[in-house]
N, C-alpha and C. Protein backbone atom coordinates (compact mmCIF):
# COMPACT_ATOMS: atom_id res chain seq x y z
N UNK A 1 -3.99 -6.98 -16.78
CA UNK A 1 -4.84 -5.82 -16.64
C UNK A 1 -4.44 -5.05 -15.38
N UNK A 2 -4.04 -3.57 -15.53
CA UNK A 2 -3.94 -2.45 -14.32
C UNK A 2 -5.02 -2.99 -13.23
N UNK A 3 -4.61 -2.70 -11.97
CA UNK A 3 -5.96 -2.77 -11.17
C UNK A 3 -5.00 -1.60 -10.15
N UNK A 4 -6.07 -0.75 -9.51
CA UNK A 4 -5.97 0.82 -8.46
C UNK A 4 -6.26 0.02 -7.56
N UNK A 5 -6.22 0.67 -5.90
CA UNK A 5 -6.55 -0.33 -4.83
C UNK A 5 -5.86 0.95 -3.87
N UNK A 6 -7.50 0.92 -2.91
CA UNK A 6 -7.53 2.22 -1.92
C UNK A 6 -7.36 1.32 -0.69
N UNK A 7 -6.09 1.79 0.12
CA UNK A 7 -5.99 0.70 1.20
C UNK A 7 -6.16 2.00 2.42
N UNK A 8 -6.94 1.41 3.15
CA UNK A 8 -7.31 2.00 4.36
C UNK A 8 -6.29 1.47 5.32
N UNK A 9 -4.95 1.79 6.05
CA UNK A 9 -4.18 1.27 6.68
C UNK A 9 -4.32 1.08 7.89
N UNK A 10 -4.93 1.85 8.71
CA UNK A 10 -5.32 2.21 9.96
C UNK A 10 -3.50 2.46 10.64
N UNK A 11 -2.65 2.65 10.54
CA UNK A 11 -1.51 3.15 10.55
C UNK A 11 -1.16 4.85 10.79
N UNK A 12 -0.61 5.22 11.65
CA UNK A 12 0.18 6.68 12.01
C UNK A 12 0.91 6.97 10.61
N UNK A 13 1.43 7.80 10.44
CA UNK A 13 2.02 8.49 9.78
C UNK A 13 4.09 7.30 9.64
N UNK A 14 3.96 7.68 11.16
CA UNK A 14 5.30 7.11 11.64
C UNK A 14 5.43 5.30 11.26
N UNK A 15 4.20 4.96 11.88
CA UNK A 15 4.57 3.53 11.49
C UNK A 15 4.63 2.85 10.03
N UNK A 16 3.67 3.90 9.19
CA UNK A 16 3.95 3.70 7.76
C UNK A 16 5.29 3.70 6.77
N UNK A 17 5.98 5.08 8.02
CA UNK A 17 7.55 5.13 6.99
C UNK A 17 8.22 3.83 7.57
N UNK A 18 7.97 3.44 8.67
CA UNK A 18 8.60 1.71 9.14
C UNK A 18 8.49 0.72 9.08
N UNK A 19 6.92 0.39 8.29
CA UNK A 19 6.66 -0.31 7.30
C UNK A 19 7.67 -0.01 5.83
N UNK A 20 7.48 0.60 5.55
CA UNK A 20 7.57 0.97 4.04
C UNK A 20 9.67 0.40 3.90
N UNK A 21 9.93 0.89 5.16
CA UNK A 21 11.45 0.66 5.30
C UNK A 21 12.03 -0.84 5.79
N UNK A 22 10.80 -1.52 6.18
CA UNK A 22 11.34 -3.28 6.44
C UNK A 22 10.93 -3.46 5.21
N UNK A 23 10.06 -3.17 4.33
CA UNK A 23 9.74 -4.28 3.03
C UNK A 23 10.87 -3.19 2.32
N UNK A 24 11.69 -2.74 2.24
CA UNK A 24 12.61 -2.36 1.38
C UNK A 24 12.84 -1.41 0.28
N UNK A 25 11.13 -0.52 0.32
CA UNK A 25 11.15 0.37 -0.56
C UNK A 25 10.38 1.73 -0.31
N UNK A 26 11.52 1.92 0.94
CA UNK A 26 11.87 3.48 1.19
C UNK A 26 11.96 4.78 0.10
N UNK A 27 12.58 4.28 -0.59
CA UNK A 27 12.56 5.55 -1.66
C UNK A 27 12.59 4.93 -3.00
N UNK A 28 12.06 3.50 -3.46
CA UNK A 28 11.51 3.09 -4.64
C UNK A 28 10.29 2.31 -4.83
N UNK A 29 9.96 1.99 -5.74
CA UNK A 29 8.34 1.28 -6.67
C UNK A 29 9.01 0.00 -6.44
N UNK A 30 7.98 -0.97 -5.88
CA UNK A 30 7.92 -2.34 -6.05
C UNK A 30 7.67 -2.78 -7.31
N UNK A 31 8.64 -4.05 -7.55
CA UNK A 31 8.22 -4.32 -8.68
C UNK A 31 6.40 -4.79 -8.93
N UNK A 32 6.00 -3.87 -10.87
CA UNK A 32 4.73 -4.29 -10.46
C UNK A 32 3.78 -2.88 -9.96
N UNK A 33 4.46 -1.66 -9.29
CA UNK A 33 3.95 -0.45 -9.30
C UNK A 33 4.30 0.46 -9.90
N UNK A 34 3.10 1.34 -10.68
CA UNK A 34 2.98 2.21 -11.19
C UNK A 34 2.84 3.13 -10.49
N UNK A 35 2.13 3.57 -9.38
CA UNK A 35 2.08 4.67 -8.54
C UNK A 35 1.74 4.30 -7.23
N UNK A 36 1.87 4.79 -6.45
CA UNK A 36 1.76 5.26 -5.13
C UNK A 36 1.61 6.13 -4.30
N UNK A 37 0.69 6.46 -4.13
CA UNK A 37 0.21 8.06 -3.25
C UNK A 37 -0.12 7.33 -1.66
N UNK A 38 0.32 8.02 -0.84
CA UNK A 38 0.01 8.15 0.71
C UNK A 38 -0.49 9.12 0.91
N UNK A 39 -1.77 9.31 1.75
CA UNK A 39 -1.99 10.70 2.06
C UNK A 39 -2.70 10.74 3.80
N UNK A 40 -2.67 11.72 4.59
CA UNK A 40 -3.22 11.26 5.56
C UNK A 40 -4.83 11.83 6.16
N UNK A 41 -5.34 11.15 6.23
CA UNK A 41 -6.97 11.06 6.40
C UNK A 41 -7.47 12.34 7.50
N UNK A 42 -8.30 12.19 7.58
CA UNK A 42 -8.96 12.83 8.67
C UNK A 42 -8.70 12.52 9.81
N UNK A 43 -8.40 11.29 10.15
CA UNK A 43 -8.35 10.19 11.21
C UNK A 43 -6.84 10.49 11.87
N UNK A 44 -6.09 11.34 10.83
CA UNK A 44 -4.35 11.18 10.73
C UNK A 44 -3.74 10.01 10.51
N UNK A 45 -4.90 8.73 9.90
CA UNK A 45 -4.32 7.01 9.89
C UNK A 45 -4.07 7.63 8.13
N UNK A 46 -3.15 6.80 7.64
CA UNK A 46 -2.28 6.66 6.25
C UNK A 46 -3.64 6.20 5.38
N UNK A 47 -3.72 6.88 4.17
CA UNK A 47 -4.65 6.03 3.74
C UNK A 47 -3.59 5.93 2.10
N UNK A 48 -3.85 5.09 1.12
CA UNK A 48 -3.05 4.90 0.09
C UNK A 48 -3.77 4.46 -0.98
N UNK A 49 -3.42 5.32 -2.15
CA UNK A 49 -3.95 5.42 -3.49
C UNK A 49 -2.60 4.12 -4.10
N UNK A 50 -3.12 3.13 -5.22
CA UNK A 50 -1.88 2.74 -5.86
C UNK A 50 -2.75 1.92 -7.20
N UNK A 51 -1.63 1.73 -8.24
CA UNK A 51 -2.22 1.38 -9.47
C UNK A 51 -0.57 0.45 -9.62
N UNK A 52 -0.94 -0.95 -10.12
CA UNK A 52 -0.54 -1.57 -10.07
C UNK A 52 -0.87 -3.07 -11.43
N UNK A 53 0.00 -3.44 -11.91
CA UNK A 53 0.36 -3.77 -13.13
C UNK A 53 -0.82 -5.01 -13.17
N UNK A 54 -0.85 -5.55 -12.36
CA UNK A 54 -1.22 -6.94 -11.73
C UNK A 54 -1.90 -6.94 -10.28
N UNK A 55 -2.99 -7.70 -10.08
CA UNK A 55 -3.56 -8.05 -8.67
C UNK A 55 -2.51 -8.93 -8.18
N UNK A 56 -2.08 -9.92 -8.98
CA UNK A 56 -1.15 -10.74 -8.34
C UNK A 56 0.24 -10.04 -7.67
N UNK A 57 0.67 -9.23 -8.58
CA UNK A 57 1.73 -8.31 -8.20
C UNK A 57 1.35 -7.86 -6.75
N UNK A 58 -0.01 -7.18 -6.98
CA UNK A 58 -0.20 -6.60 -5.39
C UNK A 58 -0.39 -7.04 -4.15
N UNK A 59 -1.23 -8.17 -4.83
CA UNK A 59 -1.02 -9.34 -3.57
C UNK A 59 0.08 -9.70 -2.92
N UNK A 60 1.09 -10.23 -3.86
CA UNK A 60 2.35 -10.50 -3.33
C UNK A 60 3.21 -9.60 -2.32
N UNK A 61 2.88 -8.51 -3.00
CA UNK A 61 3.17 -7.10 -2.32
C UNK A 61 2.70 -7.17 -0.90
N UNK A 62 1.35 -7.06 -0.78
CA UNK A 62 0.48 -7.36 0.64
C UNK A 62 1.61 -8.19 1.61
N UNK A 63 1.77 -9.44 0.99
CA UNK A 63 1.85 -10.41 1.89
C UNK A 63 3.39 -9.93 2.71
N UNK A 64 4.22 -9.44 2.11
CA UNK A 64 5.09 -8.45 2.36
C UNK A 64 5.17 -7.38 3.35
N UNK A 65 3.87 -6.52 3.50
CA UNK A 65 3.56 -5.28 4.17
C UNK A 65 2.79 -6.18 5.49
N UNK A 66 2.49 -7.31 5.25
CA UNK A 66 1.72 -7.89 6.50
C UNK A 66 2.77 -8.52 7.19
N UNK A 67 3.72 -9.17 6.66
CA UNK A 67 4.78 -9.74 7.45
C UNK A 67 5.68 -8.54 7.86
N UNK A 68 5.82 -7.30 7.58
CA UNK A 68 6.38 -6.25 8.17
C UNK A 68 5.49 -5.28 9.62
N UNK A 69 4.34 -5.75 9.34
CA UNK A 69 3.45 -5.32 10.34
C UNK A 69 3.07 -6.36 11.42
N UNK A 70 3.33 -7.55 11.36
CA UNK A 70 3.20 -8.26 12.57
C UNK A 70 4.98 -8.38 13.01
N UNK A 71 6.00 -7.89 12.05
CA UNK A 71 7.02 -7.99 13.29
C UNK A 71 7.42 -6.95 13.80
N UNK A 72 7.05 -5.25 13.27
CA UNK A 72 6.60 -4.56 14.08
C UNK A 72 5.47 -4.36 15.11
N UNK A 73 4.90 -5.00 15.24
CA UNK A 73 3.67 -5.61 16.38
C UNK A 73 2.28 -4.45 16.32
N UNK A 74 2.39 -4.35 14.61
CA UNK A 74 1.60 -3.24 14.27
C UNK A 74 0.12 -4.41 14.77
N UNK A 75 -0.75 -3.95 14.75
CA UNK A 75 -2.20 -4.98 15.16
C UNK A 75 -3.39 -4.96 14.19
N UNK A 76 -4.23 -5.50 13.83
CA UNK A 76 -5.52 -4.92 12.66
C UNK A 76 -4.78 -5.28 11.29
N UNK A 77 -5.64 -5.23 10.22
CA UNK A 77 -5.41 -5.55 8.76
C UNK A 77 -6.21 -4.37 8.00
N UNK A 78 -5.43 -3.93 7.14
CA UNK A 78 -5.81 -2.85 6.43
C UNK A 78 -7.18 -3.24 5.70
N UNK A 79 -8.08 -2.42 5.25
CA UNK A 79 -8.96 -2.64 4.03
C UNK A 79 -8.97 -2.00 2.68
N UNK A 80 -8.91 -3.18 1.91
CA UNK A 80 -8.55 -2.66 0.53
C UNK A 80 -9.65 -2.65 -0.26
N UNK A 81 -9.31 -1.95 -1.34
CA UNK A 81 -10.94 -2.08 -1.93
C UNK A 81 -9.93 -1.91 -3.48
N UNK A 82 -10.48 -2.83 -4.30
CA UNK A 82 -9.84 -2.67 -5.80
C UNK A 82 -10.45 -2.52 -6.81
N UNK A 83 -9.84 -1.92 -7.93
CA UNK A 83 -10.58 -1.48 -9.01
C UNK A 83 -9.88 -1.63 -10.17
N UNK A 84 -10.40 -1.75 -11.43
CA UNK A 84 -10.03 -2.08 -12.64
C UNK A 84 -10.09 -1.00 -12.75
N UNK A 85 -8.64 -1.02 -13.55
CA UNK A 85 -8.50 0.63 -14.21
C UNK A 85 -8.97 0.97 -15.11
N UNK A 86 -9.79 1.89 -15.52
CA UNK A 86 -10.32 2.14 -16.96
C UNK A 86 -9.44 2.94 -17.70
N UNK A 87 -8.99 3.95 -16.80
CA UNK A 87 -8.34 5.40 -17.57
C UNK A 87 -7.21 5.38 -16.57
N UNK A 88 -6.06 5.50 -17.08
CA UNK A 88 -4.55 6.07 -16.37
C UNK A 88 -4.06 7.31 -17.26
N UNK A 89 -4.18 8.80 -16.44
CA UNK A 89 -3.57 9.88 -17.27
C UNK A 89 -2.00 10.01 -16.44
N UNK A 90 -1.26 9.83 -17.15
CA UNK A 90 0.25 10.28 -16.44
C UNK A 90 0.61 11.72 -17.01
């Protein structure tokens, strides 16, 4: 089952593209994603829209973006909030 998942990053703009570039997908979809939107908040912290094949997929994913953020000495843990997809219009 699809599940969406709004991650509150607490992340700059900058440290997100240096995340995104240690886990290896700079300019592609992890396996397991369907979309991915970044957009930046009010706050100017990253916030991220994504729909994703599998929770497990995303999880795995996580554990990935967290080991890229403690060896950039990023600090804090994002909050995610997830949702079963009902409707996907592409």
């Amino acid at each position: 089952m699809a599940i969406c998942r709004i991650v509150e990053t607490g992340v700059t703009p900058e440290q997100y593209d240096q995340v995104r570039g240690r886990v290896g997908v700079s300019d592609s979809m992890p396996n397991g994603a369907q979309l991915h939107i970044a957009g930046r908040g009010e706050n100017g912290k990253i916030q991220i829209i994504e729909v994703w094949d599998s929770r497990d997929q995303a999880d795995e994913f996580t554990e990935k973006v967290r080991a890229a953020r403690e060896e950039l000495g990023i600090s804090g843990q994002p909050t995610i909030t997830y949702l079963e997809v009902y409707n996907l219009i592409r």
